[in-house]
PDB file of N, CA and C in Angstrom:
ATOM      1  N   UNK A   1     -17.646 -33.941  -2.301  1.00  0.00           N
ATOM      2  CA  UNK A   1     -18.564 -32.969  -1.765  1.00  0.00           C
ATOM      3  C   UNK A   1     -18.325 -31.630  -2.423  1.00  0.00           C
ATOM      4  N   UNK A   2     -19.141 -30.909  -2.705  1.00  0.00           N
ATOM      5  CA  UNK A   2     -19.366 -29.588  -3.479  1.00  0.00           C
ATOM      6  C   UNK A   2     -19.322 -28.277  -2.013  1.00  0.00           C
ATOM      7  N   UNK A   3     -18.411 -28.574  -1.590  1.00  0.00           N
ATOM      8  CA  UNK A   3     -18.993 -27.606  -0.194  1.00  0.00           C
ATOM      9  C   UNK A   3     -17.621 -26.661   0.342  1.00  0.00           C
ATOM     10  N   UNK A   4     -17.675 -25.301   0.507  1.00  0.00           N
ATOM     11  CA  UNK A   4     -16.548 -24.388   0.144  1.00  0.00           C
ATOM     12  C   UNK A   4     -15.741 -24.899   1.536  1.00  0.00           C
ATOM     13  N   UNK A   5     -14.277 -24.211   1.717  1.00  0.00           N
ATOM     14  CA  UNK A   5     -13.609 -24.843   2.722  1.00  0.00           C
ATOM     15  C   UNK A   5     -13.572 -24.019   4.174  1.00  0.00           C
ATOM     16  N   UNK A   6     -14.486 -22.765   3.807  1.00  0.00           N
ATOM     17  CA  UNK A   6     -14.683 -22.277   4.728  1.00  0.00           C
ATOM     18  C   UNK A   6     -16.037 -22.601   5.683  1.00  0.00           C
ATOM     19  N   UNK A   7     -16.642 -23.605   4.933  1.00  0.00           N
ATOM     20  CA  UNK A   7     -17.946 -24.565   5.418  1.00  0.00           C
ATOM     21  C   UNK A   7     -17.305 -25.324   6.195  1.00  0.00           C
ATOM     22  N   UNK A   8     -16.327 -26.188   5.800  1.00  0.00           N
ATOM     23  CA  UNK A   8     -15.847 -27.286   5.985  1.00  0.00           C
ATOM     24  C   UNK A   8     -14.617 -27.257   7.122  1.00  0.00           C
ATOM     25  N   UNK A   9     -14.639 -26.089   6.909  1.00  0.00           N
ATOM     26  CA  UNK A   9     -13.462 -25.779   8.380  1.00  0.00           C
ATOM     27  C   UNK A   9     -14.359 -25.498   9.588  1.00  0.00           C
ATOM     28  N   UNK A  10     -15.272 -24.813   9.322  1.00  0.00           N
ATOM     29  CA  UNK A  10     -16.014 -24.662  10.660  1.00  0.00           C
ATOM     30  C   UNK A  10     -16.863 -25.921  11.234  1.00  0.00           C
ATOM     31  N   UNK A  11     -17.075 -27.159  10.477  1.00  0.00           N
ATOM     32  CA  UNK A  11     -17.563 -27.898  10.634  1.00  0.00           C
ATOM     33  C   UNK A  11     -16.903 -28.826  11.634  1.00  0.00           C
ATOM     34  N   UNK A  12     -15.451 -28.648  10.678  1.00  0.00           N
ATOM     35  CA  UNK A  12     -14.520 -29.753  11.559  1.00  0.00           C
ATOM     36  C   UNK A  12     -14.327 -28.920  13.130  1.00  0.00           C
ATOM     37  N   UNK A  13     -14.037 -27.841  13.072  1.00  0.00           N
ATOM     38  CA  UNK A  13     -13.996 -27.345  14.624  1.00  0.00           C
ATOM     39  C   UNK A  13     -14.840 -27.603  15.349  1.00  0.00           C
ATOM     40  N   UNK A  14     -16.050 -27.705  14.464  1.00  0.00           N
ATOM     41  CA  UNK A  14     -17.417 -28.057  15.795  1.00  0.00           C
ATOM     42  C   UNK A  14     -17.103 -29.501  16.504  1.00  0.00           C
ATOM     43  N   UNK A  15     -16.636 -30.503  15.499  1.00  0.00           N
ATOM     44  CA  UNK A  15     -16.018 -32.077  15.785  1.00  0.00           C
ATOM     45  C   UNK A  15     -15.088 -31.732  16.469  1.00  0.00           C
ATOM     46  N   UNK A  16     -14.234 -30.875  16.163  1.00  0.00           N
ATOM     47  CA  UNK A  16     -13.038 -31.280  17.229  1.00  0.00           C
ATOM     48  C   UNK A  16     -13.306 -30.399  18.549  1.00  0.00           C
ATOM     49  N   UNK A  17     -14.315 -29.400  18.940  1.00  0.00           N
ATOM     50  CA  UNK A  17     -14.703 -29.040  20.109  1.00  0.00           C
ATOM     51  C   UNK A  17     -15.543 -29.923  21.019  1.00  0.00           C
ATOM     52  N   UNK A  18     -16.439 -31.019  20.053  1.00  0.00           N
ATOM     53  CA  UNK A  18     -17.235 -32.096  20.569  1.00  0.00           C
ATOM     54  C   UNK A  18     -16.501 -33.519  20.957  1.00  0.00           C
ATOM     55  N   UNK A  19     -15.138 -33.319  20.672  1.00  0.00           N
ATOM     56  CA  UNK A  19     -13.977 -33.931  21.246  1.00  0.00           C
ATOM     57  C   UNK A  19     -14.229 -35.451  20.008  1.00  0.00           C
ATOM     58  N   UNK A  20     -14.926 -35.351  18.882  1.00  0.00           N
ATOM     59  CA  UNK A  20     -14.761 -36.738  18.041  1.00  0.00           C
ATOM     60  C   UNK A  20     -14.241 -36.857  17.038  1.00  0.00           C
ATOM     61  N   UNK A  21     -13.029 -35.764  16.583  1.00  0.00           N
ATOM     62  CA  UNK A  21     -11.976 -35.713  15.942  1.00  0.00           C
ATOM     63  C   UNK A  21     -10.387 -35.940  16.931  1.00  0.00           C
ATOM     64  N   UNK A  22      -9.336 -36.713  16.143  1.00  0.00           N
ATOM     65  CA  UNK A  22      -8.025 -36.201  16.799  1.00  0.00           C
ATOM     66  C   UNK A  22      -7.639 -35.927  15.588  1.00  0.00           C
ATOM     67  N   UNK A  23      -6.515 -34.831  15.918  1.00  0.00           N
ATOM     68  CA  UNK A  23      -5.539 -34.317  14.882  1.00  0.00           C
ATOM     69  C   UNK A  23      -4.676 -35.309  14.766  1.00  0.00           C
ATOM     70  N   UNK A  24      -4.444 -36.260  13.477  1.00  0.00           N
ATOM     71  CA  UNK A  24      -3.379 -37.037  13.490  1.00  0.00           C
ATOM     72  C   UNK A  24      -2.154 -36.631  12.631  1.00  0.00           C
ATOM     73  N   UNK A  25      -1.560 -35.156  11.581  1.00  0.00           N
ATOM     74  CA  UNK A  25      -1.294 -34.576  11.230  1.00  0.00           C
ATOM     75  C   UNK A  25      -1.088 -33.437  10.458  1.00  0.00           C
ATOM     76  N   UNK A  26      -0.222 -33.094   9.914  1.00  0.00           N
ATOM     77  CA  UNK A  26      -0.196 -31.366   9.286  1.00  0.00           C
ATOM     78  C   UNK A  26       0.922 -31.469   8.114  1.00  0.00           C
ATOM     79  N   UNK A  27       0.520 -30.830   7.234  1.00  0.00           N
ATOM     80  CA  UNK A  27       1.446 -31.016   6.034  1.00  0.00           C
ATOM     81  C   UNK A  27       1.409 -29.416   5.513  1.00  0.00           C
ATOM     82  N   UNK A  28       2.822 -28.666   5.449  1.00  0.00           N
ATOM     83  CA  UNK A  28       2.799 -27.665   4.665  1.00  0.00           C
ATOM     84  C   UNK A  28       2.574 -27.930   3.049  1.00  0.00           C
ATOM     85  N   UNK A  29       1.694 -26.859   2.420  1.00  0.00           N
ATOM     86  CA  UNK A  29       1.415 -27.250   1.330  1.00  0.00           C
ATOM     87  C   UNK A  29       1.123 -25.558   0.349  1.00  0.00           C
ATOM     88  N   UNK A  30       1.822 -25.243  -0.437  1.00  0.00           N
ATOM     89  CA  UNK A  30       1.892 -24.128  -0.941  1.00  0.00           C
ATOM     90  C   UNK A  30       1.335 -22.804   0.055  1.00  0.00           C
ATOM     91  N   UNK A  31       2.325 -23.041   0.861  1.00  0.00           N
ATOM     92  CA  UNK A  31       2.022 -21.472   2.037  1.00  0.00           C
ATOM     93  C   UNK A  31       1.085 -21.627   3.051  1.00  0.00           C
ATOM     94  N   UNK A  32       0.720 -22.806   3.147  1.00  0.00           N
ATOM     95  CA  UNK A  32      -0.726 -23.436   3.809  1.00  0.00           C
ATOM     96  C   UNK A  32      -0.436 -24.267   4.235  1.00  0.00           C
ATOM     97  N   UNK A  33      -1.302 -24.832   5.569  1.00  0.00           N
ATOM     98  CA  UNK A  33      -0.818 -26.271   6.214  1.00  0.00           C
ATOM     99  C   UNK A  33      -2.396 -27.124   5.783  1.00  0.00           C
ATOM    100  N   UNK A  34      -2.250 -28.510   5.568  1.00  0.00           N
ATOM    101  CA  UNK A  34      -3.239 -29.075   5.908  1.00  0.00           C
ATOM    102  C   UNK A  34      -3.157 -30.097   6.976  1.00  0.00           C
ATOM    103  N   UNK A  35      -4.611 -30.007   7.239  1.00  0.00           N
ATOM    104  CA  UNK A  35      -4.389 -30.593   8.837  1.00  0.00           C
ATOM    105  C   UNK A  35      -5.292 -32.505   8.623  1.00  0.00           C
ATOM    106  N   UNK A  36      -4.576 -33.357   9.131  1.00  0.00           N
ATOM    107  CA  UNK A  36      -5.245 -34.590   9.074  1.00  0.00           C
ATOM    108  C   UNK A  36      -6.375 -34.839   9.930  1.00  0.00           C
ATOM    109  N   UNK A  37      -7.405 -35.403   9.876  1.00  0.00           N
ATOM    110  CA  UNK A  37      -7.811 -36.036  11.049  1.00  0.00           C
ATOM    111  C   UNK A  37      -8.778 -37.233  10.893  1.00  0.00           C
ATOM    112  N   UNK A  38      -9.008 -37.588  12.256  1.00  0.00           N
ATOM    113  CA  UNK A  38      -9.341 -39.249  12.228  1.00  0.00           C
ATOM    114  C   UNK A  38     -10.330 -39.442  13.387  1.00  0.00           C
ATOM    115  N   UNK A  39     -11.637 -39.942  12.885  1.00  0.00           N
ATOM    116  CA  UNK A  39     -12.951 -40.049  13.689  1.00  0.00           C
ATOM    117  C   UNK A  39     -11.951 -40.902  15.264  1.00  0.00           C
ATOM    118  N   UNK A  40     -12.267 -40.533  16.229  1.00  0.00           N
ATOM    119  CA  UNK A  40     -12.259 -41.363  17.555  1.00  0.00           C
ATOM    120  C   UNK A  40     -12.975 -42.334  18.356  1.00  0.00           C
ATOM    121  N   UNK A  41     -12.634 -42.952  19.163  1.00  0.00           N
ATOM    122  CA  UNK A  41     -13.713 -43.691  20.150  1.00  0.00           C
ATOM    123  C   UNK A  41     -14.744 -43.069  20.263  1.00  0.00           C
ATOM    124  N   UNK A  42     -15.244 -42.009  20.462  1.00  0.00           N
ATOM    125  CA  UNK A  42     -16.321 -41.407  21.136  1.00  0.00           C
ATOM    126  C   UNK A  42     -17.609 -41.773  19.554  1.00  0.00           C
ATOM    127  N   UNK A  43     -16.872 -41.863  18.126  1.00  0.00           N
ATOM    128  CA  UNK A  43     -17.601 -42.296  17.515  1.00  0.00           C
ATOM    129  C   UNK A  43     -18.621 -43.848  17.419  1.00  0.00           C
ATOM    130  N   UNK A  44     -17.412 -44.495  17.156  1.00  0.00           N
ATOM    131  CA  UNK A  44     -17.583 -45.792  17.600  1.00  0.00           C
ATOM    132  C   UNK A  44     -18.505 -46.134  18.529  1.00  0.00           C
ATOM    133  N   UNK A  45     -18.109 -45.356  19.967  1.00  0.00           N
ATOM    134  CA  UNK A  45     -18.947 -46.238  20.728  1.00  0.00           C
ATOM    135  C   UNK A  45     -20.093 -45.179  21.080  1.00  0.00           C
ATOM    136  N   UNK A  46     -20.922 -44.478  20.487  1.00  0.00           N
ATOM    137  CA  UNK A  46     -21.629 -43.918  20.333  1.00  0.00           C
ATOM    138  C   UNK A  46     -22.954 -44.249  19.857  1.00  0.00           C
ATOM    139  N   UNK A  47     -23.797 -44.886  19.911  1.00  0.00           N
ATOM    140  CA  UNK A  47     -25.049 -45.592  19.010  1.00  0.00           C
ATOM    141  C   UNK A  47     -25.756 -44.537  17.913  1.00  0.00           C
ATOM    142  N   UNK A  48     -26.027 -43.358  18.835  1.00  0.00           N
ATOM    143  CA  UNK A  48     -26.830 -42.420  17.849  1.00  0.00           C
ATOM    144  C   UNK A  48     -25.371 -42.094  16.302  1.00  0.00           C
ATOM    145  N   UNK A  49     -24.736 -41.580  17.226  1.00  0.00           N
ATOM    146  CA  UNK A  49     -23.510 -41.180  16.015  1.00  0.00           C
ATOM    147  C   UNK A  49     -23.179 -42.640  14.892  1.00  0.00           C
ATOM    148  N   UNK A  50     -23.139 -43.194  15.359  1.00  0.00           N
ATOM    149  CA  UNK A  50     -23.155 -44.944  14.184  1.00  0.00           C
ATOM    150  C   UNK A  50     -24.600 -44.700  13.325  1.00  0.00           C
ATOM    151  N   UNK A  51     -25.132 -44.861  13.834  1.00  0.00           N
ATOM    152  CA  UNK A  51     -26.739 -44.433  13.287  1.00  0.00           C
ATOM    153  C   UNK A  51     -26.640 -43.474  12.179  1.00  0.00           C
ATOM    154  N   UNK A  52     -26.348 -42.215  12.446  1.00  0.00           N
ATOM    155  CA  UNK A  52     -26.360 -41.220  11.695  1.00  0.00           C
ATOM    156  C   UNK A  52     -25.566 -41.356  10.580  1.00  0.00           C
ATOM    157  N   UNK A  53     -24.022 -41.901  11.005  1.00  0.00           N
ATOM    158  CA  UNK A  53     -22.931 -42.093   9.973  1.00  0.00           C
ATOM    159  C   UNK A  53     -23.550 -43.738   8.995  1.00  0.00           C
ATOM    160  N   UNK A  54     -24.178 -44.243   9.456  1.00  0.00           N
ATOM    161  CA  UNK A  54     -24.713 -45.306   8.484  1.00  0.00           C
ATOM    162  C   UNK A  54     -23.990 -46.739   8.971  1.00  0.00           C
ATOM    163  N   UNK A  55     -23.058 -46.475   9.910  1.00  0.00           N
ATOM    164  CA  UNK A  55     -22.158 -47.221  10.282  1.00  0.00           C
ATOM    165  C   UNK A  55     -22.381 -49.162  10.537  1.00  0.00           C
ATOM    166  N   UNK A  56     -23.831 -49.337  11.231  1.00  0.00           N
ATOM    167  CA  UNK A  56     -24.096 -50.255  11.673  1.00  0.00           C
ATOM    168  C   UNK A  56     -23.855 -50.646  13.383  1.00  0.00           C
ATOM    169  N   UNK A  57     -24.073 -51.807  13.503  1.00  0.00           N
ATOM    170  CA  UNK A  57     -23.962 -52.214  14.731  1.00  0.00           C
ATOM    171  C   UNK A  57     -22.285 -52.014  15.274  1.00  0.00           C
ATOM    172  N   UNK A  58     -22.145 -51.633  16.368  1.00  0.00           N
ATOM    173  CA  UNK A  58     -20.327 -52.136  16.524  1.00  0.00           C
ATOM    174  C   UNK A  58     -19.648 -53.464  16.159  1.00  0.00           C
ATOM    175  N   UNK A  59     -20.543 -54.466  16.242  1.00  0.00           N
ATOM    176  CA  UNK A  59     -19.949 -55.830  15.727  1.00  0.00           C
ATOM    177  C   UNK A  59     -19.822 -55.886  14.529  1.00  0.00           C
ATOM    178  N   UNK A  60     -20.503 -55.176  13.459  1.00  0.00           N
ATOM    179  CA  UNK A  60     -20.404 -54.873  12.312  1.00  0.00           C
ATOM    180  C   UNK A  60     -18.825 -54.726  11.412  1.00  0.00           C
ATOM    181  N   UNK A  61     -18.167 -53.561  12.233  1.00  0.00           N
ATOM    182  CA  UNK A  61     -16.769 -53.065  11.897  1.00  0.00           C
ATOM    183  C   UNK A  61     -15.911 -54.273  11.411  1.00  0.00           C
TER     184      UNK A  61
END
């Protein structure tokens, strides 16, 4: 993706305020942390959000 990280940070906060991110870790990295994260249940079992992500049916997975 071509998209600056100050796009991309506010994006992920919106996910992790909509509760469909967890933080699964943090790595210091030249004076900076980066932070992991990992789609949740609320994705999954979500129909519209599968939809959107291209995902397919849940039996699909």
């Amino acid at each position: 993706m071509d998209l600056g990280l100050s796009n991309v940070s506010y994006h992920v906060r919106v996910l992790m305020d909509c509760k469909v991110l967890d933080l699964t870790g943090t790595k210091a990295v030249r004076g900076s942390v980066q932070h992991f994260y990992v789609a949740n249940a609320a994705v999954s079992e979500t129909p519209w959000v599968r939809e959107a992500l291209e995902l397919g049916p849940p039996d699909a997975d």
